[in-house]
PDB file of N, CA and C in Angstrom:
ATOM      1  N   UNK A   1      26.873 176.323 212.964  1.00  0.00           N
ATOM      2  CA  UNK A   1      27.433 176.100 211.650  1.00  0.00           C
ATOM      3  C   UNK A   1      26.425 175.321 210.817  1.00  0.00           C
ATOM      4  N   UNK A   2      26.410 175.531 209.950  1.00  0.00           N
ATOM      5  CA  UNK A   2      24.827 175.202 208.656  1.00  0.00           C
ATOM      6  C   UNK A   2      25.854 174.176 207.262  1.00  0.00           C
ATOM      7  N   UNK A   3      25.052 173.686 207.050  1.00  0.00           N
ATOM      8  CA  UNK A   3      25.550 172.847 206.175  1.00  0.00           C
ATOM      9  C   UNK A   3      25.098 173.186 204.992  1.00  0.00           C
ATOM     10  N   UNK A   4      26.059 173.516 203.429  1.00  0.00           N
ATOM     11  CA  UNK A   4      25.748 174.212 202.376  1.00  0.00           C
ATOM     12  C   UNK A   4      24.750 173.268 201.671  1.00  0.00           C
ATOM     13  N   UNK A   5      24.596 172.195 201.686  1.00  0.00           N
ATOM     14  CA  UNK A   5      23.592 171.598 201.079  1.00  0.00           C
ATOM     15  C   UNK A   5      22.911 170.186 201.693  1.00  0.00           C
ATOM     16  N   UNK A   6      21.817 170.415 201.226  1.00  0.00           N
ATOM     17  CA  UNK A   6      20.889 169.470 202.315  1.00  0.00           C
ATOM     18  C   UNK A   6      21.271 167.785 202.077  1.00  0.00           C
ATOM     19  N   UNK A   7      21.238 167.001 202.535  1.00  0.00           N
ATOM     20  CA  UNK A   7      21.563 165.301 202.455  1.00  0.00           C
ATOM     21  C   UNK A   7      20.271 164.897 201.951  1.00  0.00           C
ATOM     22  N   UNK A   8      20.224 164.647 200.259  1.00  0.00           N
ATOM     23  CA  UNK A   8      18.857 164.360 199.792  1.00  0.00           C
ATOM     24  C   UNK A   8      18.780 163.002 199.601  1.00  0.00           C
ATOM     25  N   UNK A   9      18.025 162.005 199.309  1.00  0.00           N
ATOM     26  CA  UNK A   9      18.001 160.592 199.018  1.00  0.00           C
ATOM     27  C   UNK A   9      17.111 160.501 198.055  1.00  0.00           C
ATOM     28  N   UNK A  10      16.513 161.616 197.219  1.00  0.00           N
ATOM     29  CA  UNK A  10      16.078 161.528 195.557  1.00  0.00           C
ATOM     30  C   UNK A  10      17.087 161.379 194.777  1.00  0.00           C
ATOM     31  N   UNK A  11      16.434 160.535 193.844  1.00  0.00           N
ATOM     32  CA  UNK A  11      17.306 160.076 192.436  1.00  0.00           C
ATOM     33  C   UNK A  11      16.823 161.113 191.589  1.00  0.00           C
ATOM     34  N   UNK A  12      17.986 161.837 190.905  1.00  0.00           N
ATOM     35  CA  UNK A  12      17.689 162.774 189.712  1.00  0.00           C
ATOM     36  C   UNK A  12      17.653 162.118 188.529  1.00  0.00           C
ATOM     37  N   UNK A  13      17.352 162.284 187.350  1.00  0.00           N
ATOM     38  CA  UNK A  13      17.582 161.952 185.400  1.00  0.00           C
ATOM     39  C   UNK A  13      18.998 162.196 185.897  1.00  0.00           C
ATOM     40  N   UNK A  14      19.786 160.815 185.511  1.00  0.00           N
ATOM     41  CA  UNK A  14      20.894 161.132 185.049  1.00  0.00           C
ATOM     42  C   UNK A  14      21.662 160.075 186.361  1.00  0.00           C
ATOM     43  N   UNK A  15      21.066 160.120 187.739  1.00  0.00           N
ATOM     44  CA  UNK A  15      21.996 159.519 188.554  1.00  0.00           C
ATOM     45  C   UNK A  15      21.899 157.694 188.270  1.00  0.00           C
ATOM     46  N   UNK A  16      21.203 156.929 187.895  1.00  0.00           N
ATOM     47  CA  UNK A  16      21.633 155.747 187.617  1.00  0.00           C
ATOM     48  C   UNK A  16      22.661 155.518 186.486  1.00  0.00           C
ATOM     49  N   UNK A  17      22.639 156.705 185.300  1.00  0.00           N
ATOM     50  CA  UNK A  17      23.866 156.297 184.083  1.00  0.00           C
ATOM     51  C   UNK A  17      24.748 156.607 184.475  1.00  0.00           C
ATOM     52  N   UNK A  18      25.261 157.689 185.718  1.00  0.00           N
ATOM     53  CA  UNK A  18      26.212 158.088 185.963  1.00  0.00           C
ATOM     54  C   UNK A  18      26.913 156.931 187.086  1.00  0.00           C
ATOM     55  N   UNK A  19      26.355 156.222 187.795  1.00  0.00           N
ATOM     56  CA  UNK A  19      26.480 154.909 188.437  1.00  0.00           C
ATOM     57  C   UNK A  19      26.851 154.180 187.594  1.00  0.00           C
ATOM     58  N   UNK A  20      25.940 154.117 186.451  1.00  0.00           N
ATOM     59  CA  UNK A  20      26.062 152.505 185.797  1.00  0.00           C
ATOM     60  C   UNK A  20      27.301 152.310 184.798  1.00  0.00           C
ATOM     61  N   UNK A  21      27.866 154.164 184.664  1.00  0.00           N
ATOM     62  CA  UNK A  21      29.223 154.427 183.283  1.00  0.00           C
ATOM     63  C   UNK A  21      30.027 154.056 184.949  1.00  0.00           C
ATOM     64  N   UNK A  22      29.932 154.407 185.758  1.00  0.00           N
ATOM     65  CA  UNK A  22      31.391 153.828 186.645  1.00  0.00           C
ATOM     66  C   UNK A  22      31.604 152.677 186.618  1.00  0.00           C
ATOM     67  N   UNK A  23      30.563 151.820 186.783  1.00  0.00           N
ATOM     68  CA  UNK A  23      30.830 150.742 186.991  1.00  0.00           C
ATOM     69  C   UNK A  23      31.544 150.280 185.915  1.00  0.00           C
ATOM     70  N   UNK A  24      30.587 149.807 184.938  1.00  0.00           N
ATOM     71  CA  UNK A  24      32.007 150.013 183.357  1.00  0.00           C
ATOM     72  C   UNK A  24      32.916 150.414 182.882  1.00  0.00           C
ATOM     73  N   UNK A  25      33.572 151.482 183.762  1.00  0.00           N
ATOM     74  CA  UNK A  25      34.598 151.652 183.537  1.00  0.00           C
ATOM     75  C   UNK A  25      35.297 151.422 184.864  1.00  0.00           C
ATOM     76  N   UNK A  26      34.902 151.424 185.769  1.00  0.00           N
ATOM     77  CA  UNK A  26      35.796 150.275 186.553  1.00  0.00           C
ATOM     78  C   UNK A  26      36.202 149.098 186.700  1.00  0.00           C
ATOM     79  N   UNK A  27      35.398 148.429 186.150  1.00  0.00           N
ATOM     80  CA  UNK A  27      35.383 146.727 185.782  1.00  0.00           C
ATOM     81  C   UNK A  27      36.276 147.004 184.180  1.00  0.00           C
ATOM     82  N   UNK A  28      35.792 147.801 183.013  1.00  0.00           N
ATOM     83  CA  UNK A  28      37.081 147.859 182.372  1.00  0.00           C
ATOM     84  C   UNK A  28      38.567 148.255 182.610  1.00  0.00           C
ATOM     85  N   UNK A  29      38.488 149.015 183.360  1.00  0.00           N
ATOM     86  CA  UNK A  29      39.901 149.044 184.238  1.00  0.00           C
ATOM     87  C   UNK A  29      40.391 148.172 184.939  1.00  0.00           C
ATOM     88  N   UNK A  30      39.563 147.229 185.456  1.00  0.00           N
ATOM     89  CA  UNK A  30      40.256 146.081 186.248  1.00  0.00           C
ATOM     90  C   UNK A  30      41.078 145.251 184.956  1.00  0.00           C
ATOM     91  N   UNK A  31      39.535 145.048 183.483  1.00  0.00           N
ATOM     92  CA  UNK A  31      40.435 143.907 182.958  1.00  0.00           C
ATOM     93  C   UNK A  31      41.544 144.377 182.376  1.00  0.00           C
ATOM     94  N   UNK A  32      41.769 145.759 182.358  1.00  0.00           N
ATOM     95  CA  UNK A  32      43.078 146.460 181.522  1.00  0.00           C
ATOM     96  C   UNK A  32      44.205 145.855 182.645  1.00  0.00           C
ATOM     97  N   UNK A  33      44.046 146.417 184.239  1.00  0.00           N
ATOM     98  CA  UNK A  33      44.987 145.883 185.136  1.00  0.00           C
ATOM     99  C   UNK A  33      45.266 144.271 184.631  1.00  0.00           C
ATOM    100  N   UNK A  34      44.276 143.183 184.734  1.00  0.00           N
ATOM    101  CA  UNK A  34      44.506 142.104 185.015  1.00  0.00           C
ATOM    102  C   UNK A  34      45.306 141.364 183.419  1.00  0.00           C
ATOM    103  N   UNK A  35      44.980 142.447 182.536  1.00  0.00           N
ATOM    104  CA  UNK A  35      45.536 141.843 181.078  1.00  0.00           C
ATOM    105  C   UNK A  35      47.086 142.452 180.948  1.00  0.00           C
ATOM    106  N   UNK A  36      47.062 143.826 181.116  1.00  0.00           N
ATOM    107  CA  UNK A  36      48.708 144.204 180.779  1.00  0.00           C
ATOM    108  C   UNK A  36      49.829 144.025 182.119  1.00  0.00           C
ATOM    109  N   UNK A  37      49.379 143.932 183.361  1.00  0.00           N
ATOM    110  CA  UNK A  37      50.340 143.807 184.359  1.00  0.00           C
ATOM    111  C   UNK A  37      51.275 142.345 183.987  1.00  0.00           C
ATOM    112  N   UNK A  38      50.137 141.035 183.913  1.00  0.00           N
ATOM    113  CA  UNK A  38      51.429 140.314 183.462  1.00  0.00           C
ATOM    114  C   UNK A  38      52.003 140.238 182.255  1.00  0.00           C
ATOM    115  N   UNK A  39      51.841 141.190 180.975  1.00  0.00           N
ATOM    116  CA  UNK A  39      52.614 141.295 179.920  1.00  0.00           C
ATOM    117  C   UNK A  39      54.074 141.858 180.584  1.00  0.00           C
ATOM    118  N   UNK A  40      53.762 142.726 181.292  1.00  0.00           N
ATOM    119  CA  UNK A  40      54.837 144.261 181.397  1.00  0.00           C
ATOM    120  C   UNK A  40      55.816 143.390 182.556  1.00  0.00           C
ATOM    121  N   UNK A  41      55.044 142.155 183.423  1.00  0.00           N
ATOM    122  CA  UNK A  41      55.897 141.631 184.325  1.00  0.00           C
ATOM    123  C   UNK A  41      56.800 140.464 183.587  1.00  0.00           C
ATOM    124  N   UNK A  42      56.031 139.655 182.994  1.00  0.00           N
ATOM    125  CA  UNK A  42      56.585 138.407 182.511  1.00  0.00           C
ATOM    126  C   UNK A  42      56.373 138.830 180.739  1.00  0.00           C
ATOM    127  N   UNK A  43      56.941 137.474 180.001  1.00  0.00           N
ATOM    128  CA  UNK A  43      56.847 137.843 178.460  1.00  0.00           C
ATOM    129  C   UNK A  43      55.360 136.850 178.227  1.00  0.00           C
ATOM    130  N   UNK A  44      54.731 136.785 179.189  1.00  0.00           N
ATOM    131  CA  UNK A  44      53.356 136.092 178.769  1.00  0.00           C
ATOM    132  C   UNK A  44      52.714 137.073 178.167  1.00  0.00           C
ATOM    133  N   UNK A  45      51.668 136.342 177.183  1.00  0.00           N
ATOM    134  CA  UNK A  45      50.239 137.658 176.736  1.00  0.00           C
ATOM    135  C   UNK A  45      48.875 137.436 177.475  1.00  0.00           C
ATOM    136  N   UNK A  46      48.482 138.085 177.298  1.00  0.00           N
ATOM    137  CA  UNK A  46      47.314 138.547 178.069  1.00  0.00           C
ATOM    138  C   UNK A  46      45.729 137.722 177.062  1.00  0.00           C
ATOM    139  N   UNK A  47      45.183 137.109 177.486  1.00  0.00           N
ATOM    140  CA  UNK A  47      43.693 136.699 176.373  1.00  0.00           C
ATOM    141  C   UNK A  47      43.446 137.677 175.529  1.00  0.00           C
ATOM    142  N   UNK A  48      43.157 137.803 174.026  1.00  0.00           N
ATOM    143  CA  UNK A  48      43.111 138.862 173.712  1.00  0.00           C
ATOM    144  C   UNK A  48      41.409 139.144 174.037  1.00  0.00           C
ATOM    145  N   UNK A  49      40.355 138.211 174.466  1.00  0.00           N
ATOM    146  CA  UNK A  49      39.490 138.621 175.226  1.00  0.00           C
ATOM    147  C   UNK A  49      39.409 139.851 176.083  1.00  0.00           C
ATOM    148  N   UNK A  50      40.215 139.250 177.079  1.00  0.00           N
ATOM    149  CA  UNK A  50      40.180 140.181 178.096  1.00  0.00           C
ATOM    150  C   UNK A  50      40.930 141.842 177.514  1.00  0.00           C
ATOM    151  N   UNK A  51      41.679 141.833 176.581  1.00  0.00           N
ATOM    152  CA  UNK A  51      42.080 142.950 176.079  1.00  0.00           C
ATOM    153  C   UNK A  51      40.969 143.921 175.449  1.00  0.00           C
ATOM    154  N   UNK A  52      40.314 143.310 174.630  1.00  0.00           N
ATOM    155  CA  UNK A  52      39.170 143.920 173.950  1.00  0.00           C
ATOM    156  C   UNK A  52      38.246 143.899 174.603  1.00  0.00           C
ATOM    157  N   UNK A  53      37.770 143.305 176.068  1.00  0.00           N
ATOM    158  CA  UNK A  53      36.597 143.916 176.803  1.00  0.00           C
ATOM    159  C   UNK A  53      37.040 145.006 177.861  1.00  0.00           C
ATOM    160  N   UNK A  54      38.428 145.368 177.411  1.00  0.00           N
ATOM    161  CA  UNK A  54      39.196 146.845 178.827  1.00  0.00           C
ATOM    162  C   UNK A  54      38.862 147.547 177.465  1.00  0.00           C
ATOM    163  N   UNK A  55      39.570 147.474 176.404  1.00  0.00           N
ATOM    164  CA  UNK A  55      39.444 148.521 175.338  1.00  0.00           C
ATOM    165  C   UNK A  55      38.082 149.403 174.830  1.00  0.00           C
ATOM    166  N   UNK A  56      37.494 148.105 175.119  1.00  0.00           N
ATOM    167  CA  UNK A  56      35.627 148.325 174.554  1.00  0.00           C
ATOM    168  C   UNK A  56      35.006 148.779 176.215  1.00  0.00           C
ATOM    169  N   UNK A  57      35.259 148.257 177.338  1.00  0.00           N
ATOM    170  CA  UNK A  57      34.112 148.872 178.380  1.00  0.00           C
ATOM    171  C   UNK A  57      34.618 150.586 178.830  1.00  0.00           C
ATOM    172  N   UNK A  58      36.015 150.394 178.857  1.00  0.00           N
ATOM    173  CA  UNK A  58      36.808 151.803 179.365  1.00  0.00           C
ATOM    174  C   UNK A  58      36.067 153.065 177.957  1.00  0.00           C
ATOM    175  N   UNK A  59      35.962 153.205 176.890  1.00  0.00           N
ATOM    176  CA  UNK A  59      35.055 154.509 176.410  1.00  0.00           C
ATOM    177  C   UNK A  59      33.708 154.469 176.855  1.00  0.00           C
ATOM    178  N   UNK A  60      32.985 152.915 176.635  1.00  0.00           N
ATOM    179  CA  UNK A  60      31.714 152.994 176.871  1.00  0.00           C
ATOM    180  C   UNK A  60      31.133 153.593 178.278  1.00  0.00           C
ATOM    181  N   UNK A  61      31.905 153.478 179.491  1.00  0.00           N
ATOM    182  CA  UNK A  61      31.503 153.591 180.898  1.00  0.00           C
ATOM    183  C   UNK A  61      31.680 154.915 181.001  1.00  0.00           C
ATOM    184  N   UNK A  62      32.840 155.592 180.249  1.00  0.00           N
ATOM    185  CA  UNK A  62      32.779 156.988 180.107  1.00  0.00           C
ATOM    186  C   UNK A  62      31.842 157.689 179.692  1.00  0.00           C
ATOM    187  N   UNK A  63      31.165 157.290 178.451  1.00  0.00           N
ATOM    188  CA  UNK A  63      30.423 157.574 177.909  1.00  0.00           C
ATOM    189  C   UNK A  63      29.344 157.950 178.130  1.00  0.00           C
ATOM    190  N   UNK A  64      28.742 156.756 178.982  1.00  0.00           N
ATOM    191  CA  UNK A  64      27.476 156.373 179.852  1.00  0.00           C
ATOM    192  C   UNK A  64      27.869 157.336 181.030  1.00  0.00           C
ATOM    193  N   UNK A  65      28.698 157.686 181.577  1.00  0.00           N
ATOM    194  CA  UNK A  65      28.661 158.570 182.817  1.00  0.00           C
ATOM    195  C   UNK A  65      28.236 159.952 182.147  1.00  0.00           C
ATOM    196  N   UNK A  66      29.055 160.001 181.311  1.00  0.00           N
ATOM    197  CA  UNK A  66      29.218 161.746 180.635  1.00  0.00           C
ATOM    198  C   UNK A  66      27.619 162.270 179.991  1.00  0.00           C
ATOM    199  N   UNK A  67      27.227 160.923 179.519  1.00  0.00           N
ATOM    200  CA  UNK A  67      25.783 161.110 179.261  1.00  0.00           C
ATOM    201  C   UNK A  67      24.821 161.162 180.550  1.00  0.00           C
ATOM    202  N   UNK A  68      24.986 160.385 181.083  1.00  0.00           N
ATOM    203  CA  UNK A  68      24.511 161.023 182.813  1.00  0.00           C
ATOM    204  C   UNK A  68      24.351 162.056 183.283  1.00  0.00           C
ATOM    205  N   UNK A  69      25.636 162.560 182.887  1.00  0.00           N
ATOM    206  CA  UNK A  69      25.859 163.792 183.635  1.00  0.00           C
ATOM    207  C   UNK A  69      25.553 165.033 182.715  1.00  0.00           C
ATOM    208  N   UNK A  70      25.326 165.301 181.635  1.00  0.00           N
ATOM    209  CA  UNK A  70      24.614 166.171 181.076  1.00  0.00           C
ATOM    210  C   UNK A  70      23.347 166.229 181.149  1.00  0.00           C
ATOM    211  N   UNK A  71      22.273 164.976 181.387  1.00  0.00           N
ATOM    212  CA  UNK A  71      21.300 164.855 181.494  1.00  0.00           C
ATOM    213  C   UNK A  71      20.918 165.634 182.704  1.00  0.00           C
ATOM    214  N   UNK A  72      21.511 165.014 183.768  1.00  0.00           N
ATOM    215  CA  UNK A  72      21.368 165.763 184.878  1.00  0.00           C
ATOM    216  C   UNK A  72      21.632 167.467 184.787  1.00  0.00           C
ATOM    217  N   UNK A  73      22.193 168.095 184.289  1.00  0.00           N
ATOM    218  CA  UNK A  73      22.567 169.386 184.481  1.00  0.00           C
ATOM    219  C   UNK A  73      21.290 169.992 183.358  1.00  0.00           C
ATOM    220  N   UNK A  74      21.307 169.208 182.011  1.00  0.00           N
ATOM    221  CA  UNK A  74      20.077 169.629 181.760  1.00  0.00           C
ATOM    222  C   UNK A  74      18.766 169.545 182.223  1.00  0.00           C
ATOM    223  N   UNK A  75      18.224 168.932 183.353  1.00  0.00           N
ATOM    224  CA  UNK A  75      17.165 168.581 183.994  1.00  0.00           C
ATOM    225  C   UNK A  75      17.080 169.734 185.074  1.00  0.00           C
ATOM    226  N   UNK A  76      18.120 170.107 185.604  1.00  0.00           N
ATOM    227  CA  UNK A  76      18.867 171.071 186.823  1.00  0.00           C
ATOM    228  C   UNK A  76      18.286 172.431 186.204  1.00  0.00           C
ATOM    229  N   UNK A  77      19.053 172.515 184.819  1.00  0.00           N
ATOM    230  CA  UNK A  77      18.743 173.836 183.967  1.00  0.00           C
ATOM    231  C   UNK A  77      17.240 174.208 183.364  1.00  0.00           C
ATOM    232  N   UNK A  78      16.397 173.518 183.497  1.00  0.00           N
ATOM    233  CA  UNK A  78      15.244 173.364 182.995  1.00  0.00           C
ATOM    234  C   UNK A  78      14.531 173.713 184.390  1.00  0.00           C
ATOM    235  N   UNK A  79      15.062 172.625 185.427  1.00  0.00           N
ATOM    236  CA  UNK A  79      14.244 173.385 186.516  1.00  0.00           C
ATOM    237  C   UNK A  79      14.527 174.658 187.197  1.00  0.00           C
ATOM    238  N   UNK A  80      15.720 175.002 186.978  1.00  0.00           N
ATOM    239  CA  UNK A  80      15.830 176.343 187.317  1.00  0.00           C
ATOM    240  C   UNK A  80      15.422 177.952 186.783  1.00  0.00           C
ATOM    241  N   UNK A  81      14.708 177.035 185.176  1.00  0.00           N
ATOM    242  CA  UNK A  81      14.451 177.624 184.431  1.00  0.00           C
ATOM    243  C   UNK A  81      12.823 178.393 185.093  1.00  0.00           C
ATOM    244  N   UNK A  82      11.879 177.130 185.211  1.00  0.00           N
ATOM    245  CA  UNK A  82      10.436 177.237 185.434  1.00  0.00           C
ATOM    246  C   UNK A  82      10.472 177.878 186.816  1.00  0.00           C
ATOM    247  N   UNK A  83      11.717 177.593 187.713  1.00  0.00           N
ATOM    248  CA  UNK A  83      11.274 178.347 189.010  1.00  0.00           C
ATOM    249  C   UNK A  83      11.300 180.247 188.790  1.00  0.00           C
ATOM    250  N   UNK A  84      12.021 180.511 187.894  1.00  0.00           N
ATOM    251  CA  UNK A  84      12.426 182.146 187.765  1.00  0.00           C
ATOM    252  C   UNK A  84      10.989 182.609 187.176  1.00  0.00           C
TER     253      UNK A  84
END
């Protein structure tokens, strides 16, 4: 049994933004968790700090991934281009 694709340990254009948008948007997702859970539990509010750095990192990390990841497919498409 053959394995469909090889286990590479090169970095392509595109794989550190696509790392670096997760991370930002996982850490903005935490502060979204850590700001609205105790609104929705108790009648406390949340810092509005911490509100506006879930609001502001959660598009940006997207962003930064999605830009990643086109880069990469255009780098993919280019080389698949010169090999034909």
């Amino acid at each position: 049994m053959s394995a469909r694709h090889e286990a590479t340990n090169d970095r392509r254009p595109g794989d550190l933004l696509v790392r670096g948008g997760a991370v930002l948007f996982g850490v903005g997702l935490l502060a979204l968790i850590v700001g609205v859970v105790p609104a929705v539990i108790s009648d406390s509010t949340a810092p509005a700090a911490l509100l506006v750095s879930a609001v502001s990192l959660l598009p940006l990390g997207l962003a930064v991934a999605l830009v990643g990841l086109l880069r990469g497919a255009r780098t993919r498409r280019r080389e698949a281009r010169r090999s034909d």
